[in-house]
C-alpha atoms as a PDB file:
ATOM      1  CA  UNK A   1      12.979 -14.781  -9.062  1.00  0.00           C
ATOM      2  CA  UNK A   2      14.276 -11.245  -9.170  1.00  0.00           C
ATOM      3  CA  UNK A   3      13.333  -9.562  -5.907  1.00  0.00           C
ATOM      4  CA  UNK A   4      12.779  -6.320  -7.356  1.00  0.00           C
ATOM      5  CA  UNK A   5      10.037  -7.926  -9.554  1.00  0.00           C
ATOM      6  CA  UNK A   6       8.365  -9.317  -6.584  1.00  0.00           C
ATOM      7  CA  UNK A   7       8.258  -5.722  -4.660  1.00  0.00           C
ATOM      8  CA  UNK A   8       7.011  -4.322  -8.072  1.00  0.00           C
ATOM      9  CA  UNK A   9       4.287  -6.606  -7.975  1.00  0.00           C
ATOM     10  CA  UNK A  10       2.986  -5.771  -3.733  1.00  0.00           C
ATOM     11  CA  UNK A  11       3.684  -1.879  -4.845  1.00  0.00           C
ATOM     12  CA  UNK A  12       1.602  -2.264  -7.706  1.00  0.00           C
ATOM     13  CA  UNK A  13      -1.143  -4.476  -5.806  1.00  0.00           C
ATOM     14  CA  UNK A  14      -0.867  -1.881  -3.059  1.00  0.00           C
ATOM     15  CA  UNK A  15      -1.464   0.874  -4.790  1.00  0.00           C
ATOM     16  CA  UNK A  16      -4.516  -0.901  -6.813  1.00  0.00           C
ATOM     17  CA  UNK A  17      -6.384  -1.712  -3.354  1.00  0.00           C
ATOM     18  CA  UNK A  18      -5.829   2.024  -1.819  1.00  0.00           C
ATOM     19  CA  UNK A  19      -7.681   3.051  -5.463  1.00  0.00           C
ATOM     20  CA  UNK A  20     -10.268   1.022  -4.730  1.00  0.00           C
ATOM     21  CA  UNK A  21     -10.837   2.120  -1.411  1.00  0.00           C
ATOM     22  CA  UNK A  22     -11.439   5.706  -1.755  1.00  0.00           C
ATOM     23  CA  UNK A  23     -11.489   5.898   2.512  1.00  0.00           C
ATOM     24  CA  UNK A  24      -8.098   4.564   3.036  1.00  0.00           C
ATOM     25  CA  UNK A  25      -7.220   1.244   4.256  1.00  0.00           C
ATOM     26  CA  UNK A  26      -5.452   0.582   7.874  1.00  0.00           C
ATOM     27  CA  UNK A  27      -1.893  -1.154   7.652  1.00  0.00           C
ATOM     28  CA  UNK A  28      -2.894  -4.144   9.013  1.00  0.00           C
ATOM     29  CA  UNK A  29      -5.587  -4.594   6.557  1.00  0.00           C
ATOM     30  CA  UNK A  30      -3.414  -3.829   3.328  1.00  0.00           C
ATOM     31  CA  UNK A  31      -0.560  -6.036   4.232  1.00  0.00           C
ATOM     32  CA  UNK A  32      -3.504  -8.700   4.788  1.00  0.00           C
ATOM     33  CA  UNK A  33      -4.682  -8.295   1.477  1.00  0.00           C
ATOM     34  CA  UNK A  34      -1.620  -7.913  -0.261  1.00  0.00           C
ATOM     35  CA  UNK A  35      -0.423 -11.360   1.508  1.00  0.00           C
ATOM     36  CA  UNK A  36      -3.695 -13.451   0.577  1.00  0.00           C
ATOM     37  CA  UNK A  37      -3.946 -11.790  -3.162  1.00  0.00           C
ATOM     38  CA  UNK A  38      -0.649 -13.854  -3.664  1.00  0.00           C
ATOM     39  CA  UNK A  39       1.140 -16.704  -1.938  1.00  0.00           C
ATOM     40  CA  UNK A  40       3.905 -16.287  -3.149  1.00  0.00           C
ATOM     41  CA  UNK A  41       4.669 -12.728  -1.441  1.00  0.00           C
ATOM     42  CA  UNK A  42       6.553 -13.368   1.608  1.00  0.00           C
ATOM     43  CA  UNK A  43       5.030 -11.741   4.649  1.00  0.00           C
ATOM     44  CA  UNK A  44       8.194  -9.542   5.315  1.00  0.00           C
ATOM     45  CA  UNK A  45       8.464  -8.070   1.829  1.00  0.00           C
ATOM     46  CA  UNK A  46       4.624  -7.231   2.348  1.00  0.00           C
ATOM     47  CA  UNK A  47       5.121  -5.269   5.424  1.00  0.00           C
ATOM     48  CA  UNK A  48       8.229  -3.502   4.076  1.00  0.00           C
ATOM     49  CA  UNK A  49       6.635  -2.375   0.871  1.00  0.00           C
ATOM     50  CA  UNK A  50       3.712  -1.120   2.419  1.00  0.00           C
ATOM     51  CA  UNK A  51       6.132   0.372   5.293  1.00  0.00           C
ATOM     52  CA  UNK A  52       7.749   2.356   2.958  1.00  0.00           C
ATOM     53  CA  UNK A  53       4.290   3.388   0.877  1.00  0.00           C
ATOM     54  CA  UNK A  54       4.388   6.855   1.319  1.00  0.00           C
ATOM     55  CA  UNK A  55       8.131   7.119   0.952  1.00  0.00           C
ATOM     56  CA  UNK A  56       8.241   5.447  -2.588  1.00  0.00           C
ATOM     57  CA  UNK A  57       5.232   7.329  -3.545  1.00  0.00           C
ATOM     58  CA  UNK A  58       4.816  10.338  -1.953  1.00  0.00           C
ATOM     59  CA  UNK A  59       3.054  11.714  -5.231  1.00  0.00           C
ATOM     60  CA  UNK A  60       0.224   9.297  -4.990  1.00  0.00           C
ATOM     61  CA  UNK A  61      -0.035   7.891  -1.184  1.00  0.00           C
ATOM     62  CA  UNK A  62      -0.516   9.862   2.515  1.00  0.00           C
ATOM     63  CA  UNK A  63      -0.829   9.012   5.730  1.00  0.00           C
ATOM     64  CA  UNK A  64      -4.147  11.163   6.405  1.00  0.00           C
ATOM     65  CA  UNK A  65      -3.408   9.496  10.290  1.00  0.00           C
ATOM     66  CA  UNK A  66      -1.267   7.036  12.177  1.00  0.00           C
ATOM     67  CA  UNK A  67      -1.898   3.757  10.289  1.00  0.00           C
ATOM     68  CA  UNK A  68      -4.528   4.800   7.661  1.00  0.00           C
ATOM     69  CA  UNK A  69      -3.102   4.862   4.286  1.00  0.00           C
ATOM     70  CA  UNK A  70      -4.853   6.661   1.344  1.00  0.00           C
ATOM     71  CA  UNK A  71      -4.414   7.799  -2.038  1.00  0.00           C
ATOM     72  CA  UNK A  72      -3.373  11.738  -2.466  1.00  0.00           C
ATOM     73  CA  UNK A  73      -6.381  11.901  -5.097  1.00  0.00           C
ATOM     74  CA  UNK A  74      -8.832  11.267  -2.195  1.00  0.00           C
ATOM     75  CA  UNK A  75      -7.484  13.991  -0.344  1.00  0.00           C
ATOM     76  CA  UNK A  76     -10.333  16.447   0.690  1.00  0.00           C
ATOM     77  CA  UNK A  77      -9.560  20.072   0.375  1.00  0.00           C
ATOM     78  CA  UNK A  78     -10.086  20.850   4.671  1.00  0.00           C
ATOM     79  CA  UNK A  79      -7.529  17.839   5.686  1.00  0.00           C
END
């Protein structure tokens, strides 16, 4: 399996959880769900996709605090 397939796939799972969770959702908790919404997604590649979240997509995702990712369309005008 090509591995940049694979981190296609957690990015793109990533990014559908933080859009469905309009308050942000801690690391821990993503790389949880992005681990049990496929078994085939190694537990390393999960935490260094979502480590590198904001980085890959810094037109979409923000850290609005230490831990606590969120998509930029969330963003409230006074953060």
């Amino acid at each position: 399996m090509d591995s940049s397939k694979v981190t296609h796939r957690i990015n793109a799972k990533a990014l559908e959880l933080l859009d469905q969770h309009p308050e942000g959702i801690r690391w821990s908790e993503l790389r949880a769900m992005i681990e049990e919404s496929d078994s085939e997604f190694h537990p390393k590649t999960v935490n260094g996709c979502v480590w590198k979240l904001v980085e890959k997509y810094p037109d979409q995702v923000y850290k609005p605090s230490k831990g606590l990712f969120r998509m930029l369309k969330y963003k409230s005008k006074d953060e």
